[in-house]
N, C-alpha and C. Protein backbone atom coordinates (compact mmCIF):
# COMPACT_ATOMS: atom_id res chain seq x y z
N UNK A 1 22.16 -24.64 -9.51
CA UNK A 1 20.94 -24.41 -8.77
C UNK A 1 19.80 -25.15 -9.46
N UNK A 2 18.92 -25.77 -8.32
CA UNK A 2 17.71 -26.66 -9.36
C UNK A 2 16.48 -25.81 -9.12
N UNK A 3 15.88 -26.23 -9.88
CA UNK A 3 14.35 -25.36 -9.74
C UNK A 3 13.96 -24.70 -8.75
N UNK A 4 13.89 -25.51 -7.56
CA UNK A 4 13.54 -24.79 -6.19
C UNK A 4 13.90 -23.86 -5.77
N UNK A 5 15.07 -23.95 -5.70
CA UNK A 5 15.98 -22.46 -5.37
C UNK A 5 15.37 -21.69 -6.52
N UNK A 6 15.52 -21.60 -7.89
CA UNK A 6 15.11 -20.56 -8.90
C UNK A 6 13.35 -20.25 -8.43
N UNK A 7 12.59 -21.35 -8.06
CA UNK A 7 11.24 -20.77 -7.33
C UNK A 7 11.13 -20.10 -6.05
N UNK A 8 11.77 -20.05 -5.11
CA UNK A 8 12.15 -19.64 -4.49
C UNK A 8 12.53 -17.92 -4.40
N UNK A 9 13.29 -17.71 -5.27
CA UNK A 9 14.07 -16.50 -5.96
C UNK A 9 13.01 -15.95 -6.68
N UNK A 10 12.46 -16.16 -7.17
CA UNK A 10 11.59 -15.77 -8.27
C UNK A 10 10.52 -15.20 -7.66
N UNK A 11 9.91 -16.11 -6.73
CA UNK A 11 8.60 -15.76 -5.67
C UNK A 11 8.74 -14.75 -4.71
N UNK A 12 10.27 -15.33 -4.03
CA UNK A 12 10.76 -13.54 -3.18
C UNK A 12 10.97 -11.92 -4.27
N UNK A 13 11.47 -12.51 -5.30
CA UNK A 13 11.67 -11.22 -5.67
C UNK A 13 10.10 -10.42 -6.42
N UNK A 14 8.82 -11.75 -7.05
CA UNK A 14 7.30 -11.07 -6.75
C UNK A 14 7.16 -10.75 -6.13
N UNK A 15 7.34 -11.17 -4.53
CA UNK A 15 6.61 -10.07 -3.71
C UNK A 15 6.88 -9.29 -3.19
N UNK A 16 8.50 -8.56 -3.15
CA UNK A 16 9.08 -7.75 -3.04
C UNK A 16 8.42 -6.37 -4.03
N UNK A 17 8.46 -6.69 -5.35
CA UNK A 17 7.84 -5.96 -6.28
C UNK A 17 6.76 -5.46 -6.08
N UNK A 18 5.27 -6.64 -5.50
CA UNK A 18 4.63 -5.93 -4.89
C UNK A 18 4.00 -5.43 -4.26
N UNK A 19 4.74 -5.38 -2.91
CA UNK A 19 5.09 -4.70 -1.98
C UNK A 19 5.61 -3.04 -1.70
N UNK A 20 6.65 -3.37 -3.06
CA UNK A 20 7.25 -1.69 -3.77
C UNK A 20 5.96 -0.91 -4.33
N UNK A 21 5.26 -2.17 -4.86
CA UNK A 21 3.84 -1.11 -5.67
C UNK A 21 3.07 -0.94 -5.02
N UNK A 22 2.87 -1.37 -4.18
CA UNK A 22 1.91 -1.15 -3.06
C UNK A 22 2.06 0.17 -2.22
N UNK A 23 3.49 0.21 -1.61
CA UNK A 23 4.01 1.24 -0.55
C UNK A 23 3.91 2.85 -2.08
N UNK A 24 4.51 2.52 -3.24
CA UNK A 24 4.22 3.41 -4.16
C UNK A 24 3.17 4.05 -4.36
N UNK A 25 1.75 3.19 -5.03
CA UNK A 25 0.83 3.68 -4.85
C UNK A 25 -0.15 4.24 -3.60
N UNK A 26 -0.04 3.67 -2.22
CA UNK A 26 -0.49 4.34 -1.37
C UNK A 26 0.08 5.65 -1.27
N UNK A 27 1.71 5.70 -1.21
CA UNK A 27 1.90 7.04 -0.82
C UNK A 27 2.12 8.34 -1.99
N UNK A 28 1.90 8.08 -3.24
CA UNK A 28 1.56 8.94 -4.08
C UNK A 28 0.76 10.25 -3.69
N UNK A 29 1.53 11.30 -4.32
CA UNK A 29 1.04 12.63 -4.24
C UNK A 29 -0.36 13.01 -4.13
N UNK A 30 -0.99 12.27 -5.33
CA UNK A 30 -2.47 12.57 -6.19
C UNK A 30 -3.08 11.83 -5.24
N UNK A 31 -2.78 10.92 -4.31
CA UNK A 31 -3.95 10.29 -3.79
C UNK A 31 -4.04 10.75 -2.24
N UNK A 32 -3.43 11.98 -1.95
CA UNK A 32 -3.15 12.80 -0.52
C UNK A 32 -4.36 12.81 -0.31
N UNK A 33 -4.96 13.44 -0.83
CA UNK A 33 -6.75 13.83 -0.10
C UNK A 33 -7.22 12.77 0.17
N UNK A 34 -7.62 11.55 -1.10
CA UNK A 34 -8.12 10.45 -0.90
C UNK A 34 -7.71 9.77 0.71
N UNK A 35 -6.31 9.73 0.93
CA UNK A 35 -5.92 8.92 1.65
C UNK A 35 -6.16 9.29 3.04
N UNK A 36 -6.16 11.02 3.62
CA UNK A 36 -6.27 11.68 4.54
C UNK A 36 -7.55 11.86 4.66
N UNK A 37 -8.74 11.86 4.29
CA UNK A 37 -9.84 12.22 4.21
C UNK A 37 -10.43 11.55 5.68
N UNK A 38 -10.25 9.89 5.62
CA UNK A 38 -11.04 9.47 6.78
C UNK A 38 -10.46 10.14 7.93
N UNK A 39 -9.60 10.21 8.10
CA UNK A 39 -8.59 10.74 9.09
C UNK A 39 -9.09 12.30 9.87
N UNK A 40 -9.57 13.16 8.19
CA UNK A 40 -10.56 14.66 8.73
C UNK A 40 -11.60 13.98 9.21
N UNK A 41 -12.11 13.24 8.71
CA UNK A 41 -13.68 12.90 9.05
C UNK A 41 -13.71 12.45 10.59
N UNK A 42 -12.79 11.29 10.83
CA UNK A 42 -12.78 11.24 11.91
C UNK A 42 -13.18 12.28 13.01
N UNK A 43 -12.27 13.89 12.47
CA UNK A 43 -11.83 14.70 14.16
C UNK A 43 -12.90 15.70 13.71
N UNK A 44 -13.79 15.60 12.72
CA UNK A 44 -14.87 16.59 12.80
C UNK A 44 -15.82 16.07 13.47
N UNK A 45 -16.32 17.42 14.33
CA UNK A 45 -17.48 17.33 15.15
C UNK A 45 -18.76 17.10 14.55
N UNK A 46 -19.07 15.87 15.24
CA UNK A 46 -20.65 15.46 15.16
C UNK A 46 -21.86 16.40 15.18
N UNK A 47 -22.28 17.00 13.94
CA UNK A 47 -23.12 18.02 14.22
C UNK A 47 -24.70 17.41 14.34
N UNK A 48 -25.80 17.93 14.78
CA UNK A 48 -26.95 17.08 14.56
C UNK A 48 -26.94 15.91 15.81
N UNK A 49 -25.76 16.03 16.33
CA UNK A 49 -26.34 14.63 17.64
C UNK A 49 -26.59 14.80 18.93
């Protein structure tokens, strides 16, 4: 195999990685509130309008 292929390989398997860290850290436990929050905000009623 010449370089290309090993760049190739190398570059798919970075962004596979992160991709994994990505999908990891969004769906982490500790960041439930953080992540759901806009989501309450959204369906609460507009008070004041």
């Amino acid at each position: 195999m010449n370089f290309a292929v090993w760049a190739y390989i190398l570059f798919t398997f970075s962004l596979v990685v992160v991709f994994v860290f990505i999908i990891f850290h969004y769906y982490n436990p500790r960041r439930k509130k953080e992540v759901e929050a806009p989501k309450h905000r959204m369906l609460d009623d507009d008070e004041g309008r």
